[in-house]
PDB file of N, CA and C in Angstrom:
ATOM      1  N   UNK A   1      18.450  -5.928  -0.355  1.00  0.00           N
ATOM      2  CA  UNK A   1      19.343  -6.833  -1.051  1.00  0.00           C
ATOM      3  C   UNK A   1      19.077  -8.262  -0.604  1.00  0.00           C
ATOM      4  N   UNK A   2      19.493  -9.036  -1.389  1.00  0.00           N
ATOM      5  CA  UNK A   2      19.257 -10.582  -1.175  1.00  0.00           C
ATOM      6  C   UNK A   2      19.708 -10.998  -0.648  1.00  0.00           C
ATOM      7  N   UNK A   3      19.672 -12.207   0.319  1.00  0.00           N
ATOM      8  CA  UNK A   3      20.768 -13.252   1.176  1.00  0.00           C
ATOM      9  C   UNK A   3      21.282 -13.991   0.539  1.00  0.00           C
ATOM     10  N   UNK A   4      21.012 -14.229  -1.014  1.00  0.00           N
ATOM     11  CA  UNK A   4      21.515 -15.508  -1.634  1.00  0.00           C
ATOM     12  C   UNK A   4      22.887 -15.190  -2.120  1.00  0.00           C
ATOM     13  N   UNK A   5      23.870 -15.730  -2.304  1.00  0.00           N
ATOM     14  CA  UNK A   5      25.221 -15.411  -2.840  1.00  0.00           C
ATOM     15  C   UNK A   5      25.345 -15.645  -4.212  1.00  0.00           C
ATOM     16  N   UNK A   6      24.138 -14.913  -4.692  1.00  0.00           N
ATOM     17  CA  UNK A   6      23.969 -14.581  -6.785  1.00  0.00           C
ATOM     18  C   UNK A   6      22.632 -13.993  -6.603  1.00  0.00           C
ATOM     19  N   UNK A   7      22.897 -13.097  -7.869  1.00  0.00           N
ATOM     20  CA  UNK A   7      21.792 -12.155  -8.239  1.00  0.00           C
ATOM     21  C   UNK A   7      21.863 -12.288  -9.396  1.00  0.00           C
ATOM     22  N   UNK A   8      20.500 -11.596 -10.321  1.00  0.00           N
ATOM     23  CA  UNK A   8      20.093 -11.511 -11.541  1.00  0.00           C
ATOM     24  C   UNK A   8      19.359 -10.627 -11.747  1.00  0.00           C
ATOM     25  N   UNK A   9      20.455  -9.236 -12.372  1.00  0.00           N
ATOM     26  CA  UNK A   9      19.629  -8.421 -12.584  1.00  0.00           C
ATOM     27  C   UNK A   9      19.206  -7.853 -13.958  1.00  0.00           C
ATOM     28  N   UNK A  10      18.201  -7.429 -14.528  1.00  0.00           N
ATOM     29  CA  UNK A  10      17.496  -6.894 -15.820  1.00  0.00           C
ATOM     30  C   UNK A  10      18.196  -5.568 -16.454  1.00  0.00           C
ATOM     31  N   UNK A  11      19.186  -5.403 -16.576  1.00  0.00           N
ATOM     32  CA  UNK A  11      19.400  -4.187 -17.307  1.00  0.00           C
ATOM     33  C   UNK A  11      18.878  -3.479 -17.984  1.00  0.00           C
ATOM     34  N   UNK A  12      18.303  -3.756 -18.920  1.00  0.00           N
ATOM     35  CA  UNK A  12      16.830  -3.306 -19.962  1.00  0.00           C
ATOM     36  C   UNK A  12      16.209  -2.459 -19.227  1.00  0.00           C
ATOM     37  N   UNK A  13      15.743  -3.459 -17.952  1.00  0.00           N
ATOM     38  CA  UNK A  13      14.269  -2.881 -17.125  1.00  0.00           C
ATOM     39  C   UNK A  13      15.259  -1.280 -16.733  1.00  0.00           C
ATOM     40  N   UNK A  14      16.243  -1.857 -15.494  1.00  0.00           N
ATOM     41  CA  UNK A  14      17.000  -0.438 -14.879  1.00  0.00           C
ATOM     42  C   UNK A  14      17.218   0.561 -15.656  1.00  0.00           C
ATOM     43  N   UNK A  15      17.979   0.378 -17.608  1.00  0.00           N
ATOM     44  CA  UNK A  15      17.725   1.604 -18.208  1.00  0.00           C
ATOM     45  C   UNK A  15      16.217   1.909 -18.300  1.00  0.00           C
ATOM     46  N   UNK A  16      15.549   1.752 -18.590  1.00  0.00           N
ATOM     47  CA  UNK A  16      14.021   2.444 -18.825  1.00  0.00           C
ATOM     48  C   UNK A  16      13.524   3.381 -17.773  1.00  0.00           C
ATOM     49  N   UNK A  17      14.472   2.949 -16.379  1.00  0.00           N
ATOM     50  CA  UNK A  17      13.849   3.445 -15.637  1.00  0.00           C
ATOM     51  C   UNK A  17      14.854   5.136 -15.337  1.00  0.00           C
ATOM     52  N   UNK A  18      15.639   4.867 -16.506  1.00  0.00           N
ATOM     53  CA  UNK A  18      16.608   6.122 -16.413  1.00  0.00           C
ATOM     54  C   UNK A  18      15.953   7.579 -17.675  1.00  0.00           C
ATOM     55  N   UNK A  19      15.327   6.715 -18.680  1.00  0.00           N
ATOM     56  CA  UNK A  19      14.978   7.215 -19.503  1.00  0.00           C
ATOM     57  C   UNK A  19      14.437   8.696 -19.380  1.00  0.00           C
ATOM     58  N   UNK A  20      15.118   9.941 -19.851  1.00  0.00           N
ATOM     59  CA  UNK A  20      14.759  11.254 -19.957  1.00  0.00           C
ATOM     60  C   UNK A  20      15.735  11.943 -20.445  1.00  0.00           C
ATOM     61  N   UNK A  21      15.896  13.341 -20.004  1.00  0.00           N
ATOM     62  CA  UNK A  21      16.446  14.137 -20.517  1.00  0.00           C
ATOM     63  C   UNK A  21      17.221  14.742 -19.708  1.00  0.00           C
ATOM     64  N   UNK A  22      17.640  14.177 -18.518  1.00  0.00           N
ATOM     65  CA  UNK A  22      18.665  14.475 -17.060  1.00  0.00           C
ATOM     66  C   UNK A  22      19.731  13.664 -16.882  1.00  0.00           C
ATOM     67  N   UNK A  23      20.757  14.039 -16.641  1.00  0.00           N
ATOM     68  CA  UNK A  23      21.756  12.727 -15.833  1.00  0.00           C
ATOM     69  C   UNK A  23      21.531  12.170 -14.883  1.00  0.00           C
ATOM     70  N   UNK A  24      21.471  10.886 -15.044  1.00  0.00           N
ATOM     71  CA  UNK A  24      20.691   9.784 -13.858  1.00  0.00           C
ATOM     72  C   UNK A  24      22.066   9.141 -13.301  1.00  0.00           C
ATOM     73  N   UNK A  25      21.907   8.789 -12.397  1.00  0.00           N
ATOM     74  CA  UNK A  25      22.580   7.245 -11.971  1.00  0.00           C
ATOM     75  C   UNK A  25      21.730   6.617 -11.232  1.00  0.00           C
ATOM     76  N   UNK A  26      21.928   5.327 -11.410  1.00  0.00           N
ATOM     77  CA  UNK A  26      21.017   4.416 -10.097  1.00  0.00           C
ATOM     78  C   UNK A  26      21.662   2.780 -10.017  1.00  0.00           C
ATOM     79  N   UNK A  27      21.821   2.921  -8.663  1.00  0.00           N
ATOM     80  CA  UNK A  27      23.031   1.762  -7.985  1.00  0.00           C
ATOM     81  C   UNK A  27      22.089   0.902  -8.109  1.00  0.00           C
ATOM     82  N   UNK A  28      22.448  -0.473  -8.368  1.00  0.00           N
ATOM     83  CA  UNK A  28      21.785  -1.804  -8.241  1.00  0.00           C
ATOM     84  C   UNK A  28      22.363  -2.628  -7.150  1.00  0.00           C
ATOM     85  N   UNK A  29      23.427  -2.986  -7.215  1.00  0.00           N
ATOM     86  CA  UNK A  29      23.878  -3.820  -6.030  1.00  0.00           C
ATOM     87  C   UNK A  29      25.257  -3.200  -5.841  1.00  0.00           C
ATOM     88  N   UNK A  30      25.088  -3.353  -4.398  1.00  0.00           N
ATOM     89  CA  UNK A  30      26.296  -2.719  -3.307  1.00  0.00           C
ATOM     90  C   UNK A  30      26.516  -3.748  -2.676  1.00  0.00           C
ATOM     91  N   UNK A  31      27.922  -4.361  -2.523  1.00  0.00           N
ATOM     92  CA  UNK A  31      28.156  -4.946  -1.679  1.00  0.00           C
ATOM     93  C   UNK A  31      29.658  -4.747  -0.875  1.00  0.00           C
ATOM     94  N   UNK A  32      30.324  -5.405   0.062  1.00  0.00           N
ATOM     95  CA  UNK A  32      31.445  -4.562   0.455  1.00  0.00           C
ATOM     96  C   UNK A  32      32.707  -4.443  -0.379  1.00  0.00           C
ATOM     97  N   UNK A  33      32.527  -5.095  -1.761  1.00  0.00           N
ATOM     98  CA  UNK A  33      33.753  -5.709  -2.945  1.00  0.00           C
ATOM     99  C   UNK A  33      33.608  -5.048  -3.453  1.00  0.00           C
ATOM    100  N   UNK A  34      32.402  -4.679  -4.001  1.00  0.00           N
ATOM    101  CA  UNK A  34      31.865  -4.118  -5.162  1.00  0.00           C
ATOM    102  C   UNK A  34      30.359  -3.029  -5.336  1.00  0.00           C
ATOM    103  N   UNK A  35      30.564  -2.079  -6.171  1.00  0.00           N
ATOM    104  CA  UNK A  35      29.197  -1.350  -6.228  1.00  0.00           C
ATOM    105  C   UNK A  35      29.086  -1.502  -7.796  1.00  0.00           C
ATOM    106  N   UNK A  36      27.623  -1.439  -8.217  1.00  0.00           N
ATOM    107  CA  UNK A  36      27.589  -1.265  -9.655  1.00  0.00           C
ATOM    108  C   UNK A  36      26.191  -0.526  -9.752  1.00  0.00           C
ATOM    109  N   UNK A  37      26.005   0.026 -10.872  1.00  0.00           N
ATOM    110  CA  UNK A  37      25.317   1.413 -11.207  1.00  0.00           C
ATOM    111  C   UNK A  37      24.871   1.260 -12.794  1.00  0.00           C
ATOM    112  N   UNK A  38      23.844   2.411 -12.812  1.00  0.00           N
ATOM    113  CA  UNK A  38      23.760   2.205 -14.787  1.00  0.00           C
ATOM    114  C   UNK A  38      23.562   3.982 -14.542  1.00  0.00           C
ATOM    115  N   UNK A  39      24.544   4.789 -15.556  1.00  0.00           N
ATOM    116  CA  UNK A  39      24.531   5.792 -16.006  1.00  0.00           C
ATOM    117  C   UNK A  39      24.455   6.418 -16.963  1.00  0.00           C
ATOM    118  N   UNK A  40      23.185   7.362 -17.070  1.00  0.00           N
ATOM    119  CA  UNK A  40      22.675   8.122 -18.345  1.00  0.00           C
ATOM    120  C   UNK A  40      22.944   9.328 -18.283  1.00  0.00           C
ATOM    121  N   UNK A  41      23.856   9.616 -19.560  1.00  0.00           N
ATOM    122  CA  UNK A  41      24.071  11.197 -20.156  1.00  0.00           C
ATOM    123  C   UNK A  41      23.359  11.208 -21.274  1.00  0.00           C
ATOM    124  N   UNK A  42      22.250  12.415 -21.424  1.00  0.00           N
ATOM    125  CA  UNK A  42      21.618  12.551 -22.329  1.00  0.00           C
ATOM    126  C   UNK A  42      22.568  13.475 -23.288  1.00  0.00           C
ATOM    127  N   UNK A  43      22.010  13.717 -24.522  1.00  0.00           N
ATOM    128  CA  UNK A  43      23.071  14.020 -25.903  1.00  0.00           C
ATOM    129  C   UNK A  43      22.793  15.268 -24.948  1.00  0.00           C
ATOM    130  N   UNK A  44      24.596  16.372 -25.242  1.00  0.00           N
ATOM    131  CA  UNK A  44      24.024  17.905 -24.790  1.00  0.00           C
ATOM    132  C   UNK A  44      24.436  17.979 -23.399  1.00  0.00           C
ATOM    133  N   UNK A  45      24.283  17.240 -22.557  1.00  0.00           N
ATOM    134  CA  UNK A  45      24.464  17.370 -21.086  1.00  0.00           C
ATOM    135  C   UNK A  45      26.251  17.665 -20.663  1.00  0.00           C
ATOM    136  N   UNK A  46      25.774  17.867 -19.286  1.00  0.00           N
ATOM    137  CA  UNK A  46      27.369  18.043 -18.542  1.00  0.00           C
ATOM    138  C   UNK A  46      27.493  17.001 -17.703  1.00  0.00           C
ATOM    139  N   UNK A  47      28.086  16.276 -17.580  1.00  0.00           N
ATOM    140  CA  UNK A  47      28.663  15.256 -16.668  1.00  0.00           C
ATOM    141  C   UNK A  47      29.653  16.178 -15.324  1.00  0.00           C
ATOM    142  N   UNK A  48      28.571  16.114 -14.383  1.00  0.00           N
ATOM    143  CA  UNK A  48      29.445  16.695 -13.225  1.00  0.00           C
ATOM    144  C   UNK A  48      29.953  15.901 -12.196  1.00  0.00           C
ATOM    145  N   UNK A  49      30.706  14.409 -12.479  1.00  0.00           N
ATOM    146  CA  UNK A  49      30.872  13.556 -11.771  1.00  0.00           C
ATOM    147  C   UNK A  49      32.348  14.295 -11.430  1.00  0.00           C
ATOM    148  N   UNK A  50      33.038  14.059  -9.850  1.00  0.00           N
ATOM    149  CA  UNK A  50      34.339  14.597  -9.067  1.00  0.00           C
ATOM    150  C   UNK A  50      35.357  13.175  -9.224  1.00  0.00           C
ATOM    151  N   UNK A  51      36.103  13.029  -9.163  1.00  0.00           N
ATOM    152  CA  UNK A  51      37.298  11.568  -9.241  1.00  0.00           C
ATOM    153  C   UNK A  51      36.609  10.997  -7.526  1.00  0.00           C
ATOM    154  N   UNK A  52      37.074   9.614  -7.688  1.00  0.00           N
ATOM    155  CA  UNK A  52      36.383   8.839  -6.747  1.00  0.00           C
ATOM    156  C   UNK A  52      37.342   8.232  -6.166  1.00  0.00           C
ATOM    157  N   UNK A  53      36.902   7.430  -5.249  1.00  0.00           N
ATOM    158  CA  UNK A  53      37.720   7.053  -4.295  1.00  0.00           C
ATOM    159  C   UNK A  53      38.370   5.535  -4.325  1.00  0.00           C
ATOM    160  N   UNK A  54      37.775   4.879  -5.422  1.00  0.00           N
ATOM    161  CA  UNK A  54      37.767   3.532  -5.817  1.00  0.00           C
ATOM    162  C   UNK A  54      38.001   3.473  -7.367  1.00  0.00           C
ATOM    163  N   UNK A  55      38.914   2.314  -7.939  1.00  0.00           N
ATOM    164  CA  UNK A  55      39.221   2.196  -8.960  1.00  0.00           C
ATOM    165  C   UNK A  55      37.313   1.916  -9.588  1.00  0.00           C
ATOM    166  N   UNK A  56      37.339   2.262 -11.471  1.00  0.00           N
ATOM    167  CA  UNK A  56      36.035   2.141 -11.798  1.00  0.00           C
ATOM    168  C   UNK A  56      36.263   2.042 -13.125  1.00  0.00           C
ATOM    169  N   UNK A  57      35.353   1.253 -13.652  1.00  0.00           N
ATOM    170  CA  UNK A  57      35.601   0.555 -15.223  1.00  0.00           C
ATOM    171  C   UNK A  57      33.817   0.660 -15.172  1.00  0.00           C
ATOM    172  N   UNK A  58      33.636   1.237 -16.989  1.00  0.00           N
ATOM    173  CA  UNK A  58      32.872   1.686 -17.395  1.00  0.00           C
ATOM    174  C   UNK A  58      32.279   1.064 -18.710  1.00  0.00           C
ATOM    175  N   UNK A  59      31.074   0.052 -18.677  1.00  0.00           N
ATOM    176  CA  UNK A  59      31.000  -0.216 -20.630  1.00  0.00           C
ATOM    177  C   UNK A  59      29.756   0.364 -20.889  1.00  0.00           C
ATOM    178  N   UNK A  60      30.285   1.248 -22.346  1.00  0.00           N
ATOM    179  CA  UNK A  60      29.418   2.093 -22.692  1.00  0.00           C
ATOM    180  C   UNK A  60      28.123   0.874 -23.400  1.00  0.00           C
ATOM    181  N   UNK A  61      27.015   1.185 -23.226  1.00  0.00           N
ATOM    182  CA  UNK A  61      26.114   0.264 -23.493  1.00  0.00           C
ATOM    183  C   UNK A  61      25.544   1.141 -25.002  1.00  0.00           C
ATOM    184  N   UNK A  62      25.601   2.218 -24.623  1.00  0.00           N
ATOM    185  CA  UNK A  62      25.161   2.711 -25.957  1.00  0.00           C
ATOM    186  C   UNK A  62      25.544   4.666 -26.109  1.00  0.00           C
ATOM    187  N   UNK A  63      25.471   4.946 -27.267  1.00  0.00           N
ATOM    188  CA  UNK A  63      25.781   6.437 -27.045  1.00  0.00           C
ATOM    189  C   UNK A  63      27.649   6.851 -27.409  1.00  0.00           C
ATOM    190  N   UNK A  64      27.429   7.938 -28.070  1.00  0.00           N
ATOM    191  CA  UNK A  64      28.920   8.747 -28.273  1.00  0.00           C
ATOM    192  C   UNK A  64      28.962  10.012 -27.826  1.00  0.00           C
ATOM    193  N   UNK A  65      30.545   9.889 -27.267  1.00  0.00           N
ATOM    194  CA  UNK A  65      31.217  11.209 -26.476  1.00  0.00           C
ATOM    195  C   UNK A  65      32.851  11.199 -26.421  1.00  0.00           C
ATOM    196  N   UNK A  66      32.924  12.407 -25.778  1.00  0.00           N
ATOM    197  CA  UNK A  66      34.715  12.720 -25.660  1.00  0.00           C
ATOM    198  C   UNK A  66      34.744  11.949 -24.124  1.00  0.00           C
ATOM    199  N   UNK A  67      36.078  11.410 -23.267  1.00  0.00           N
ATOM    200  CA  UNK A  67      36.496  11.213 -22.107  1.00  0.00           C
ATOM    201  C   UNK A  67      37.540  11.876 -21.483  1.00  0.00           C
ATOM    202  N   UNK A  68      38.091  12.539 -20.744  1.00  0.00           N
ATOM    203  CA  UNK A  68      38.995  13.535 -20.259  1.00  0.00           C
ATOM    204  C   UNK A  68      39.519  12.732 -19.414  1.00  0.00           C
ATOM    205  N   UNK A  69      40.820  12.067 -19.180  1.00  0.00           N
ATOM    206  CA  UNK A  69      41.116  11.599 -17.933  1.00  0.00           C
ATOM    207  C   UNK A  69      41.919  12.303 -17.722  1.00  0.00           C
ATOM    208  N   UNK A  70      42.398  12.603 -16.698  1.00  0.00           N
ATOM    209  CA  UNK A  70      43.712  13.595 -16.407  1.00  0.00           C
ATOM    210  C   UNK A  70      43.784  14.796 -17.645  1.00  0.00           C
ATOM    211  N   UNK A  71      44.513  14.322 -18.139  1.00  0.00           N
ATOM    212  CA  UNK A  71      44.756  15.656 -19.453  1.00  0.00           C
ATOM    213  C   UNK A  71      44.797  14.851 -20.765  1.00  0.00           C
ATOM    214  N   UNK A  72      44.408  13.475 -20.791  1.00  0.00           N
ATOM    215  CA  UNK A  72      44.047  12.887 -21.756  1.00  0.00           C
ATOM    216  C   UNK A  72      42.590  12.886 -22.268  1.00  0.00           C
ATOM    217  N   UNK A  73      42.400  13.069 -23.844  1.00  0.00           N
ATOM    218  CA  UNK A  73      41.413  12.792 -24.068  1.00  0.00           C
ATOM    219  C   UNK A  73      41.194  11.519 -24.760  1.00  0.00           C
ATOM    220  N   UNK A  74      39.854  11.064 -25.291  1.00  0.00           N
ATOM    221  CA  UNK A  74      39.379  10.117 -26.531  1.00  0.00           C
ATOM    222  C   UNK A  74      38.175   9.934 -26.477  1.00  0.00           C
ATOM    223  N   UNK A  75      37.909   9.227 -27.962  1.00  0.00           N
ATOM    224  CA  UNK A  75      36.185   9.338 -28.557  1.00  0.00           C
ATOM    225  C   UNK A  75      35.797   8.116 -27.366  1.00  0.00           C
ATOM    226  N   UNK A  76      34.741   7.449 -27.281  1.00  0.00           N
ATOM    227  CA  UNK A  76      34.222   6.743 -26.649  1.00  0.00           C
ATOM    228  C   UNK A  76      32.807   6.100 -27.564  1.00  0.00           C
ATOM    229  N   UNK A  77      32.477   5.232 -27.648  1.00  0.00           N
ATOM    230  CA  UNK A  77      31.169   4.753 -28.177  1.00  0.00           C
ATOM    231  C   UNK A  77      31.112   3.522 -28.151  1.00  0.00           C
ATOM    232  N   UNK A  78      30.031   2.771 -28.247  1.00  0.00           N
ATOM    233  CA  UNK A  78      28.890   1.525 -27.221  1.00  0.00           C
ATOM    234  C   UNK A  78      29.728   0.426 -28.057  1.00  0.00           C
ATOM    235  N   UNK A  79      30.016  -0.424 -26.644  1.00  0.00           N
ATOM    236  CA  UNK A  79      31.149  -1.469 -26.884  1.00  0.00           C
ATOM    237  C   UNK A  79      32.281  -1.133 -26.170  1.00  0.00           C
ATOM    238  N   UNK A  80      32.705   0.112 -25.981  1.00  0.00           N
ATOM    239  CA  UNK A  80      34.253   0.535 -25.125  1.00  0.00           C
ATOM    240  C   UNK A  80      33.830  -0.406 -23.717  1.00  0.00           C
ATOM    241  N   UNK A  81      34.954  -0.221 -23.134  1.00  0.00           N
ATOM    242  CA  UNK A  81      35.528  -0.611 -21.651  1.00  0.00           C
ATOM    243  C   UNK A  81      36.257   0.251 -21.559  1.00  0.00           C
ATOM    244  N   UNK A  82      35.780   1.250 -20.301  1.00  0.00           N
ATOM    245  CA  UNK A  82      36.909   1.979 -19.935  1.00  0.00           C
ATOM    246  C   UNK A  82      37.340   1.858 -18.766  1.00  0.00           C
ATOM    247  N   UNK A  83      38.922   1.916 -18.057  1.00  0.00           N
ATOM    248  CA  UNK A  83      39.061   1.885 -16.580  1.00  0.00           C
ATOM    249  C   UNK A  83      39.716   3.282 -16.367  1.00  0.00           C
ATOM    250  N   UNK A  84      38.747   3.526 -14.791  1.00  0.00           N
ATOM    251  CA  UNK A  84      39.874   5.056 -14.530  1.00  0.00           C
ATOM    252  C   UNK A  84      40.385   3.901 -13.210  1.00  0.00           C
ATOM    253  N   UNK A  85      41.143   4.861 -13.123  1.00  0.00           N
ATOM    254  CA  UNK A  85      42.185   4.761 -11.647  1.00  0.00           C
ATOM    255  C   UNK A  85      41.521   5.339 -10.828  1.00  0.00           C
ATOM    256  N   UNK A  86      41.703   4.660  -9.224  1.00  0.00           N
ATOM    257  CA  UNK A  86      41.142   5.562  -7.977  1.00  0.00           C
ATOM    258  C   UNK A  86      42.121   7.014  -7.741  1.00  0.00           C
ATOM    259  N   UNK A  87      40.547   8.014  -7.581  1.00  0.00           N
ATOM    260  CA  UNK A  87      41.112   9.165  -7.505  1.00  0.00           C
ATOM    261  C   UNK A  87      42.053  10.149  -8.772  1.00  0.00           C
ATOM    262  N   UNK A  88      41.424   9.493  -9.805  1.00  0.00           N
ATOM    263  CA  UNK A  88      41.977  10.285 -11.245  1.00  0.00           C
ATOM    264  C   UNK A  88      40.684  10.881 -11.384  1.00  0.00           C
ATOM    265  N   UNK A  89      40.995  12.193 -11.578  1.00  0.00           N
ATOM    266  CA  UNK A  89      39.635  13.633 -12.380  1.00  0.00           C
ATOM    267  C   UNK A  89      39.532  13.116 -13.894  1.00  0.00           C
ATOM    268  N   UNK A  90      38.183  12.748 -13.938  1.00  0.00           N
ATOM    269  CA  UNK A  90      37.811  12.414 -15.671  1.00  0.00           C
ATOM    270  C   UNK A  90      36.051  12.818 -15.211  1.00  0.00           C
ATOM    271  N   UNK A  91      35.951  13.079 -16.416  1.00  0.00           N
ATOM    272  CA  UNK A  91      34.724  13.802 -16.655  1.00  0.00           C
ATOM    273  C   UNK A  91      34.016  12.768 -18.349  1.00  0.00           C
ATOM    274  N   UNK A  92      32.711  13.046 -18.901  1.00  0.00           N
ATOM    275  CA  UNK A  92      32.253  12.648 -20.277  1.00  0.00           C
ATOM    276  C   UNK A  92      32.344  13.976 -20.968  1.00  0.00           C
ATOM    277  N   UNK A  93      32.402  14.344 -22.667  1.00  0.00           N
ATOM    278  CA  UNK A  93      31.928  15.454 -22.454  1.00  0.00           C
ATOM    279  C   UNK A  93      31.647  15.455 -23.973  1.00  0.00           C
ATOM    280  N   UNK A  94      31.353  16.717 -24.900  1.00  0.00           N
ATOM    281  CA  UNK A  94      30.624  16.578 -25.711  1.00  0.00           C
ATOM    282  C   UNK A  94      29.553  15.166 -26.074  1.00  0.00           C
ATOM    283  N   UNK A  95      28.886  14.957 -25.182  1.00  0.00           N
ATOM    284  CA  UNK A  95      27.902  13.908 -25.311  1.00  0.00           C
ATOM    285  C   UNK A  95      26.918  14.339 -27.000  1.00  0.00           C
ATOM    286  N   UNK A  96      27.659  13.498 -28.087  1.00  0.00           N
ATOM    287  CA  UNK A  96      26.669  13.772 -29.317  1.00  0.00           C
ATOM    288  C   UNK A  96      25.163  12.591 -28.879  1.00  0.00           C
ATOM    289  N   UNK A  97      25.321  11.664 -28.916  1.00  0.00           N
ATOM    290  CA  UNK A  97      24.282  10.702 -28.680  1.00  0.00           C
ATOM    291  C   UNK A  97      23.807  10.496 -27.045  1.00  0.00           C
ATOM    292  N   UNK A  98      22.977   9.924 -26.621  1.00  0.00           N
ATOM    293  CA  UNK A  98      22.168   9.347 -24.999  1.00  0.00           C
ATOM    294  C   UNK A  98      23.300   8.859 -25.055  1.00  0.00           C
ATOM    295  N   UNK A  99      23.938   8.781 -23.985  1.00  0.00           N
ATOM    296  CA  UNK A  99      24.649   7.381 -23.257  1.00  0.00           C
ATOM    297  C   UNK A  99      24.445   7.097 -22.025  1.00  0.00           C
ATOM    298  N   UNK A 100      24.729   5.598 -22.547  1.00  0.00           N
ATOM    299  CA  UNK A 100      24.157   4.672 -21.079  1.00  0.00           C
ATOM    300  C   UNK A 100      25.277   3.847 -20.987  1.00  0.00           C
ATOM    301  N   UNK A 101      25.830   3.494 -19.448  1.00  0.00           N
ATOM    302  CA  UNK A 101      27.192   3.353 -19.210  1.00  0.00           C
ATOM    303  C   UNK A 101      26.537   2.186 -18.029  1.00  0.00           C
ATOM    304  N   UNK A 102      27.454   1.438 -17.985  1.00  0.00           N
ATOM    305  CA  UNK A 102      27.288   0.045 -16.656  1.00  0.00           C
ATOM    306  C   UNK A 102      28.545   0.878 -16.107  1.00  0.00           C
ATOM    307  N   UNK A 103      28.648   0.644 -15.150  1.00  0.00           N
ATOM    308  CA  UNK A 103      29.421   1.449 -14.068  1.00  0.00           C
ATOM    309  C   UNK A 103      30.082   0.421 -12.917  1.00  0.00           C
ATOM    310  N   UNK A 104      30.837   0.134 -12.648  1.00  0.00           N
ATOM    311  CA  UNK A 104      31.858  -1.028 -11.551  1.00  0.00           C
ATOM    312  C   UNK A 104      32.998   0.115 -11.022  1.00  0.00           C
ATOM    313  N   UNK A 105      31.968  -0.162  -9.477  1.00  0.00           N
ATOM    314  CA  UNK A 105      33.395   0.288  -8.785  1.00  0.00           C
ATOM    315  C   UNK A 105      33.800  -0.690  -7.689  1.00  0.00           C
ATOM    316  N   UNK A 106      34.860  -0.422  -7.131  1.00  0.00           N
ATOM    317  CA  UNK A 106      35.669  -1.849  -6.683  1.00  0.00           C
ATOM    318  C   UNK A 106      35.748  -1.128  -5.389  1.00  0.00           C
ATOM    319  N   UNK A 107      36.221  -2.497  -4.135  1.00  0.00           N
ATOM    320  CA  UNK A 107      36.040  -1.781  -2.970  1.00  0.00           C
ATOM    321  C   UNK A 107      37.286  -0.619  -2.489  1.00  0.00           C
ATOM    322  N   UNK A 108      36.738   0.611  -1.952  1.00  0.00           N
ATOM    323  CA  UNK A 108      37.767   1.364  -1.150  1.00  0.00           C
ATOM    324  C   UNK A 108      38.963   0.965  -1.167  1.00  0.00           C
ATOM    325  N   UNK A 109      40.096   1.453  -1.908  1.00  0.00           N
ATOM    326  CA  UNK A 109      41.568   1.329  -1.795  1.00  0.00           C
ATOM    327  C   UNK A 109      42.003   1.775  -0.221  1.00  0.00           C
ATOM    328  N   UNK A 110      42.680   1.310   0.873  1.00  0.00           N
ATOM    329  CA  UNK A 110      42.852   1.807   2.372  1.00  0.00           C
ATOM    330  C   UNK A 110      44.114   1.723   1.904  1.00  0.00           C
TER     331      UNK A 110
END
């Protein structure tokens, strides 16, 4: 990671490098505020992500699916913002299209 206090990163490049037919994630910058990530569900897949420990807001960059939060559902597709709460069970699921998700999680709730 950098010493400078700003970064600039390529999104484009990081999806390409997700590109297949698996569920990927891959963190870009971690810092102690903040983590951020780019996540690919290919159409068909299972999202086996567990509830987390940090609040997390999600924009779908591209791709349609169902969202489960608790015992809520809804459609989802490229343009949403979604926020879960720290430590709420939500899952993706009928993934019809790839999706690719920017991912923000915020630091550890103590």
């Amino acid at each position: 990671m950098s010493n400078s206090s700003w970064q600039v990163f390529d999104i484009d490049a990081i999806r390409k490098t997700l590109a297949g037919d698996r569920v990927q994630y891959k963190e870009f910058l971690n810092v102690p505020s903040l983590t951020c990530g780019v996540y690919h569900l290919p159409a068909g897949s299972k999202d086996m992500q567990s509830h987390h420990d940090e609040d997390e807001v999600y924009f779908v960059l591209e791709g349609r699916a169902r969202m489960k939060v608790g015992d809520e559902e809804k459609r989802v597709v490229a343009g949403n913002v979604l926020f879960v709460k720290a430590t709420e069970t939500h899952s993706f699921f009928e993934i019809e299209e790839d999706m690719t998700l920017l991912v923000f999680f915020a630091a550890e709730v103590n």
